[in-house]
N, C-alpha and C. Protein backbone atom coordinates (compact mmCIF):
# COMPACT_ATOMS: atom_id res chain seq x y z
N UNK A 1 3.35 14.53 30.26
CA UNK A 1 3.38 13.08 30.22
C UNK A 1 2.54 12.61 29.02
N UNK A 2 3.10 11.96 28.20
CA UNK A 2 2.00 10.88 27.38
C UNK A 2 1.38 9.82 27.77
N UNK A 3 0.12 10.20 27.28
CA UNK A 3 -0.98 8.45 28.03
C UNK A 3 -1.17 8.21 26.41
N UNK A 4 -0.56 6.64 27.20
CA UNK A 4 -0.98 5.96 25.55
C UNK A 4 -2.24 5.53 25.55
N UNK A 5 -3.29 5.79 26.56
CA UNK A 5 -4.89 5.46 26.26
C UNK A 5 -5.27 6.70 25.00
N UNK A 6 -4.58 8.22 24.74
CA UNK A 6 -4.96 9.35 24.65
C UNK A 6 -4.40 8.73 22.94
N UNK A 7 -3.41 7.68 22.81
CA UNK A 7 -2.29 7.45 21.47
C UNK A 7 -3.39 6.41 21.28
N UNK A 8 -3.72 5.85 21.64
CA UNK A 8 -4.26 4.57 20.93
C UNK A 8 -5.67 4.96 20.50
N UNK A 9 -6.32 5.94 21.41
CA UNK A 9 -7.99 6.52 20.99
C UNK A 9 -7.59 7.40 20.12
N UNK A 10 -6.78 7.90 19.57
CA UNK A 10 -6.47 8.71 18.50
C UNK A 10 -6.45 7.69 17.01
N UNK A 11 -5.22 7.14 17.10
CA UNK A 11 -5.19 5.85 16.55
C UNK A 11 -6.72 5.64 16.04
N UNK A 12 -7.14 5.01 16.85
CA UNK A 12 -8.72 3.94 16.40
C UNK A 12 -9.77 5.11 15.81
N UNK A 13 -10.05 6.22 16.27
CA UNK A 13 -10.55 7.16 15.23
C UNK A 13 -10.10 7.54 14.33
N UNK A 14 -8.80 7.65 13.94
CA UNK A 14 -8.79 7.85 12.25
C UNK A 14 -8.84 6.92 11.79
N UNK A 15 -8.78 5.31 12.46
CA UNK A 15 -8.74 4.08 11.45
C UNK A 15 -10.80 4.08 11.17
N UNK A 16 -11.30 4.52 11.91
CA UNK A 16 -12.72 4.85 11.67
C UNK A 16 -12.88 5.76 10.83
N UNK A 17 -13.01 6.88 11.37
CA UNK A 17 -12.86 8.13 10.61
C UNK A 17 -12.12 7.44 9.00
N UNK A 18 -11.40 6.97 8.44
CA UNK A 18 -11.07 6.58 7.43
C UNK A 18 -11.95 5.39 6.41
N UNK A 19 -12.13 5.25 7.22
CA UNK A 19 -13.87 4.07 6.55
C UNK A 19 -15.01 4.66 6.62
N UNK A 20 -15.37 6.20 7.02
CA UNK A 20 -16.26 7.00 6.87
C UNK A 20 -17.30 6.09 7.89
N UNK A 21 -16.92 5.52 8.81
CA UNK A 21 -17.79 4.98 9.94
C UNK A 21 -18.20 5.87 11.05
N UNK A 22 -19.42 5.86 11.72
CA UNK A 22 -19.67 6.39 12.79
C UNK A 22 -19.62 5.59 13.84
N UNK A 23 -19.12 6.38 15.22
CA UNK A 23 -19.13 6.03 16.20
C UNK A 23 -20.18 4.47 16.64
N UNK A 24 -21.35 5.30 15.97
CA UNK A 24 -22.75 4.20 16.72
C UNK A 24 -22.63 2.60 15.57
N UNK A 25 -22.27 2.63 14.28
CA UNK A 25 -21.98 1.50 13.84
C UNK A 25 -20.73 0.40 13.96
N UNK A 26 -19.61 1.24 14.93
CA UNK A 26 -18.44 0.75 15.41
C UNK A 26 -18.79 0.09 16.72
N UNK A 27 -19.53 1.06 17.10
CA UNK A 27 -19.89 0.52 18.70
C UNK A 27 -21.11 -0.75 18.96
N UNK A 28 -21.63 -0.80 17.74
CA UNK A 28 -22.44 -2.01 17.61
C UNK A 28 -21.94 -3.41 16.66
N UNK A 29 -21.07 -2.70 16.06
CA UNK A 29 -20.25 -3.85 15.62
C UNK A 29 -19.43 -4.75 16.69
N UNK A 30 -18.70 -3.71 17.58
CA UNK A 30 -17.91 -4.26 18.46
C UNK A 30 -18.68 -5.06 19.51
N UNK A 31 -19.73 -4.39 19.91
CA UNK A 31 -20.68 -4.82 21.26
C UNK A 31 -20.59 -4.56 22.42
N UNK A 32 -19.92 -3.07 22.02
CA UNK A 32 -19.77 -2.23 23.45
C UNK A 32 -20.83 -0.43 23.30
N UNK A 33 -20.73 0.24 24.12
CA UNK A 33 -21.81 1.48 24.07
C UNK A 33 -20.87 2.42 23.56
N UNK A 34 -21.93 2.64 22.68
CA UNK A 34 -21.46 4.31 21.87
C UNK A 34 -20.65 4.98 23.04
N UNK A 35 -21.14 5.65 24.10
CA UNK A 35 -20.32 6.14 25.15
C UNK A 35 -19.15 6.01 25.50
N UNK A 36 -19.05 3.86 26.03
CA UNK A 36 -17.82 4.16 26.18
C UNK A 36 -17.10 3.96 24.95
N UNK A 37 -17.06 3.71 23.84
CA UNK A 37 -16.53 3.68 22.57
C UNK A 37 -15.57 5.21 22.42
N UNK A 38 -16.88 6.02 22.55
CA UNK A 38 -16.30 7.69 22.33
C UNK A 38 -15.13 7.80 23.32
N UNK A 39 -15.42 7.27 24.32
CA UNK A 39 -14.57 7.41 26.01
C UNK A 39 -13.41 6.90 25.60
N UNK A 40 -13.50 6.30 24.82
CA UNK A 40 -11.72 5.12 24.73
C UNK A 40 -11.28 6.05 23.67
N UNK A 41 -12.03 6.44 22.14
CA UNK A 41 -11.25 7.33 21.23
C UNK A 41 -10.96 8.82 21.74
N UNK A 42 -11.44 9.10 22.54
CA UNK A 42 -11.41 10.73 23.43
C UNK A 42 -9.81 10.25 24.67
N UNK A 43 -9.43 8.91 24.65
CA UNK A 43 -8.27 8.70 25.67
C UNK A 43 -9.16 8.81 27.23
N UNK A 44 -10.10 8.79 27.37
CA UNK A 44 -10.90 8.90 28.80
C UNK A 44 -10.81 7.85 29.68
N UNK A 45 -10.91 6.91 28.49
CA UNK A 45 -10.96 5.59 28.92
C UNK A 45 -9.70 4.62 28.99
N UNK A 46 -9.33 3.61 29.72
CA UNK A 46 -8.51 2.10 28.80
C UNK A 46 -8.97 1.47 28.42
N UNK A 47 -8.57 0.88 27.03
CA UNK A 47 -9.03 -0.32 26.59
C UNK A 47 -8.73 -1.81 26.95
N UNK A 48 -9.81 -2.47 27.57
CA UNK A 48 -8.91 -3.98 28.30
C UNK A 48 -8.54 -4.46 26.78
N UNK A 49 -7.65 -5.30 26.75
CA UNK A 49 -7.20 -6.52 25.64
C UNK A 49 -8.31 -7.31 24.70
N UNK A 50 -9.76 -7.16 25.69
CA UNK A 50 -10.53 -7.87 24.94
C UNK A 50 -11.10 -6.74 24.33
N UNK A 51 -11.51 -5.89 24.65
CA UNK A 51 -12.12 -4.58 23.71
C UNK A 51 -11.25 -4.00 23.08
N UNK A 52 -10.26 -3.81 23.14
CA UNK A 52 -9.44 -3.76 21.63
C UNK A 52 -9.58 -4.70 21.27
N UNK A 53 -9.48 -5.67 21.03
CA UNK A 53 -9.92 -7.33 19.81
C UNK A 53 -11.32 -6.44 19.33
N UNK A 54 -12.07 -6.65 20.38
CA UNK A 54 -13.37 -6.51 19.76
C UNK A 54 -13.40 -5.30 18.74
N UNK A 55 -13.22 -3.91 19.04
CA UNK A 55 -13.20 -2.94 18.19
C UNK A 55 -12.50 -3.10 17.32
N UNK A 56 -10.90 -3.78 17.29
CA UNK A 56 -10.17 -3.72 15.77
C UNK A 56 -11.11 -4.93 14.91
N UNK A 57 -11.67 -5.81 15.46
CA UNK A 57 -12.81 -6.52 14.41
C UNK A 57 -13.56 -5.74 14.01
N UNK A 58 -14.31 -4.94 14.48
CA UNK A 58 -15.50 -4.39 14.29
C UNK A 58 -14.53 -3.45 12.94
N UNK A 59 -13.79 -2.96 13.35
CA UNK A 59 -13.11 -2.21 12.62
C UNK A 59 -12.69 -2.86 11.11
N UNK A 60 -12.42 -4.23 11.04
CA UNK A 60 -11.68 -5.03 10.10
C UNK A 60 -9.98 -4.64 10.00
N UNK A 61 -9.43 -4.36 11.20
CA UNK A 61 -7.98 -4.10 11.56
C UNK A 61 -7.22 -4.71 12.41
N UNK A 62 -6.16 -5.22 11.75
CA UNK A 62 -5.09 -6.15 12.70
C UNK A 62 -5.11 -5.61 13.82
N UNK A 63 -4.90 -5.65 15.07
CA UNK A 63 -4.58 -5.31 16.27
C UNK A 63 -2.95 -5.07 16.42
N UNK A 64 -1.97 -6.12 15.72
CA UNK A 64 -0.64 -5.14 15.60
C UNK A 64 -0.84 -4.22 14.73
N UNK A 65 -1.52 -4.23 13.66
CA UNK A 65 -1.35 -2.48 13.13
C UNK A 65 -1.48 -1.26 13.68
N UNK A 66 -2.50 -1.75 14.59
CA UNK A 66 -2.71 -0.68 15.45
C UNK A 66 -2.26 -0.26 16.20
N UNK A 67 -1.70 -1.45 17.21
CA UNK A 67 -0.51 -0.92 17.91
C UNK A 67 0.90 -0.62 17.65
N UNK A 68 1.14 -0.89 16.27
CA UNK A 68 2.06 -0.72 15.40
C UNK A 68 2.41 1.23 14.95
N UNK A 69 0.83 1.78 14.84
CA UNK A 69 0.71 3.06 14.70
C UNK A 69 0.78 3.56 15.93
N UNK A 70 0.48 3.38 16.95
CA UNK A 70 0.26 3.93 18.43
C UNK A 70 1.86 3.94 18.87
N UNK A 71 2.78 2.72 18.55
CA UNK A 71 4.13 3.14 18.93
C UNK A 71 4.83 4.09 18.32
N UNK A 72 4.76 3.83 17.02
CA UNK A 72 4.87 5.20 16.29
C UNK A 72 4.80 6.15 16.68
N UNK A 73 4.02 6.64 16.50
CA UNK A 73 3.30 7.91 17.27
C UNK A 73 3.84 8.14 18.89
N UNK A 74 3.71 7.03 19.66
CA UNK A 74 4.75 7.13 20.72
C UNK A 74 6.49 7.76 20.75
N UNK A 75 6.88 7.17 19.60
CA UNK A 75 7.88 7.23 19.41
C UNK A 75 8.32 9.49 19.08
N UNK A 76 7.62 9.56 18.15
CA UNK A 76 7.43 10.75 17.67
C UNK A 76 7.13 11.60 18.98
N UNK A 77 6.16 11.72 20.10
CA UNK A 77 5.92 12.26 20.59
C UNK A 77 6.68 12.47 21.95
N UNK A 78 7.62 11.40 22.08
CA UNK A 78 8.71 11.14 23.05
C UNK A 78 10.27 12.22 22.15
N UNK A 79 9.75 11.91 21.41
CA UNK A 79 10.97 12.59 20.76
C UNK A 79 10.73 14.18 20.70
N UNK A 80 9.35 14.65 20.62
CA UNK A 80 9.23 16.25 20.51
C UNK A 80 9.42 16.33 22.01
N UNK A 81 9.23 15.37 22.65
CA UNK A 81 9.26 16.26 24.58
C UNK A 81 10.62 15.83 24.83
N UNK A 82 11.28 15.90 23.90
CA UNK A 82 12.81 15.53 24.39
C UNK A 82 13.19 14.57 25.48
N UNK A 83 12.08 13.38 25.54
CA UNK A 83 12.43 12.64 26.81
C UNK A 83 13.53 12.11 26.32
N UNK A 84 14.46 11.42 27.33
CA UNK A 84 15.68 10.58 26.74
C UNK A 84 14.97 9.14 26.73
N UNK A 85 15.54 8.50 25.63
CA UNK A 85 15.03 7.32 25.41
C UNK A 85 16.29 6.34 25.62
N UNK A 86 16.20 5.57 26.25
CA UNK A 86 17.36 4.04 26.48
C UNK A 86 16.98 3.08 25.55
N UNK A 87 18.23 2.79 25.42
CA UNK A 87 18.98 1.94 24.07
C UNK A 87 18.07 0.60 24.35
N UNK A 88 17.64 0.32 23.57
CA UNK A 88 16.84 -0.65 22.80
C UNK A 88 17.86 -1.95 23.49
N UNK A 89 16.77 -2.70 24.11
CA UNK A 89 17.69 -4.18 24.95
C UNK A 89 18.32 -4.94 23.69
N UNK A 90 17.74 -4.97 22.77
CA UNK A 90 18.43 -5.60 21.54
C UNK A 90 19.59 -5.13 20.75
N UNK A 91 19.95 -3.66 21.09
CA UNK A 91 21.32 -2.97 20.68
C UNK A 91 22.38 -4.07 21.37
N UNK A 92 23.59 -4.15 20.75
CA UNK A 92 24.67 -5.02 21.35
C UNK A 92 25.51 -4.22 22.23
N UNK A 93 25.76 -5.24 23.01
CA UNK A 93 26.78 -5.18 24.26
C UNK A 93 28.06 -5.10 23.86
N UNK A 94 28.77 -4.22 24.29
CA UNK A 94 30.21 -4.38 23.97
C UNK A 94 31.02 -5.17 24.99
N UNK A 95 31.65 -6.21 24.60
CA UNK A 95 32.43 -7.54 25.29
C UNK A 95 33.82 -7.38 25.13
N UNK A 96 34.04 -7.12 26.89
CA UNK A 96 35.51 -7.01 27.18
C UNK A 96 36.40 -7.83 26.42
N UNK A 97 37.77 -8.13 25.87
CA UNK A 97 38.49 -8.75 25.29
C UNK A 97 38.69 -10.14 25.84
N UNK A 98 38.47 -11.19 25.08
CA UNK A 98 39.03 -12.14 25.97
C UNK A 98 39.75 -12.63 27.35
N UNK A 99 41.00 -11.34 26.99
CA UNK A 99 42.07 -11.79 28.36
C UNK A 99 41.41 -11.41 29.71
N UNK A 100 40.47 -10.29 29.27
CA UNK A 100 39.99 -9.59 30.21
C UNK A 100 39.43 -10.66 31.16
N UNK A 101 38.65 -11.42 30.12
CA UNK A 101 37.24 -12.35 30.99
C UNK A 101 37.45 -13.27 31.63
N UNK A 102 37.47 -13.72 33.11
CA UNK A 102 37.76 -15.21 33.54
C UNK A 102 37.41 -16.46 32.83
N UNK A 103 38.30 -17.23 32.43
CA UNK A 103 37.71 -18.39 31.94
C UNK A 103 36.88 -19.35 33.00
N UNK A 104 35.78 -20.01 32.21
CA UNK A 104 34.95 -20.54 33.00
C UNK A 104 35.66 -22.34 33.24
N UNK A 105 36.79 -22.69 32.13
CA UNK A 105 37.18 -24.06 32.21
C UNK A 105 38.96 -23.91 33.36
N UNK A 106 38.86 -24.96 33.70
CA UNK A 106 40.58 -24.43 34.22
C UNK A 106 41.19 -24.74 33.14
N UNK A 107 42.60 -24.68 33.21
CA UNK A 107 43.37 -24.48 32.80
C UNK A 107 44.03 -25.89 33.01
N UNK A 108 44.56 -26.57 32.04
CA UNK A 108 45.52 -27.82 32.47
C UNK A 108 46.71 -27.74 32.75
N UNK A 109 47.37 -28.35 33.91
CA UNK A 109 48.48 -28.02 34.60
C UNK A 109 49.48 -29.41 34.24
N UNK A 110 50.67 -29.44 34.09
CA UNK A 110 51.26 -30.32 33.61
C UNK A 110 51.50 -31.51 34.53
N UNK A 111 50.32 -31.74 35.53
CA UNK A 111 50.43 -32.61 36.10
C UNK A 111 49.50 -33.61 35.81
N UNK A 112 48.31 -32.72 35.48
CA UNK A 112 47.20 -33.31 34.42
C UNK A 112 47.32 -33.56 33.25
N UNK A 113 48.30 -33.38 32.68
CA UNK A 113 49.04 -33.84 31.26
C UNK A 113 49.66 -35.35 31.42
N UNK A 114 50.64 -35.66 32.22
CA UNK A 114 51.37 -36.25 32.51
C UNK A 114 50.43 -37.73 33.11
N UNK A 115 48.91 -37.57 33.46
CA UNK A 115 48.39 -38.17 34.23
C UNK A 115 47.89 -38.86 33.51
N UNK A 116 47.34 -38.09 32.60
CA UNK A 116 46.37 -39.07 31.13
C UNK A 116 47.33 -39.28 30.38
């Protein structure tokens, strides 16, 4: 199984790790404990909504980028475990032919012609 706590603490340490930051100046930037800081990049942890804000500040990183890389990476790692993945709700529907479909108006009958 993939835990995306394990994708996203991966994620946020190399966006650290890439600014040559340590743990203890991330974790005081953000205003959370070195501990659980390590706990969330180790996947130990979840991150609520507000501590990701807080760390991608501390960080100086969009929060969709980040989760932008984490789907990614989702994506990739769904694909090496051969899970099957379902078609994207935004792929199009294929729509029976007209004749097929009940019309939703009636139909005028030549008695309703004759009337107006």
């Amino acid at each position: 199984m993939i835990l995306l706590r394990r994708l996203l603490g991966d994620v946020l340490r190399r966006q650290r790790q890439r600014q040559g930051r340590t743990l203890r100046e991330v974790s005081a930037a953000a205003r959370v404990s070195l501990g659980y800081l390590s706990e969330v990049e180790r996947g130990q942890k979840e991150a609520s909504s507000e501590l990701l804000s807080a760390i991608c500040d501390a960080l100086d990183v969009r929060m969709s980028e980040v989760m932008r890389e984490v789907s990614d990476e989702l994506s990739l790692a769904e694909l090496a475990a051969g899970e099957a993945v379902r078609p994207s709700l935004l792929e199009p529907v294929s729509v029976p032919p007209a004749e097929r479909v009940p019309s939703l108006v009636p139909k005028a009958s030549a008695m309703d012609v004759v009337a107006a």
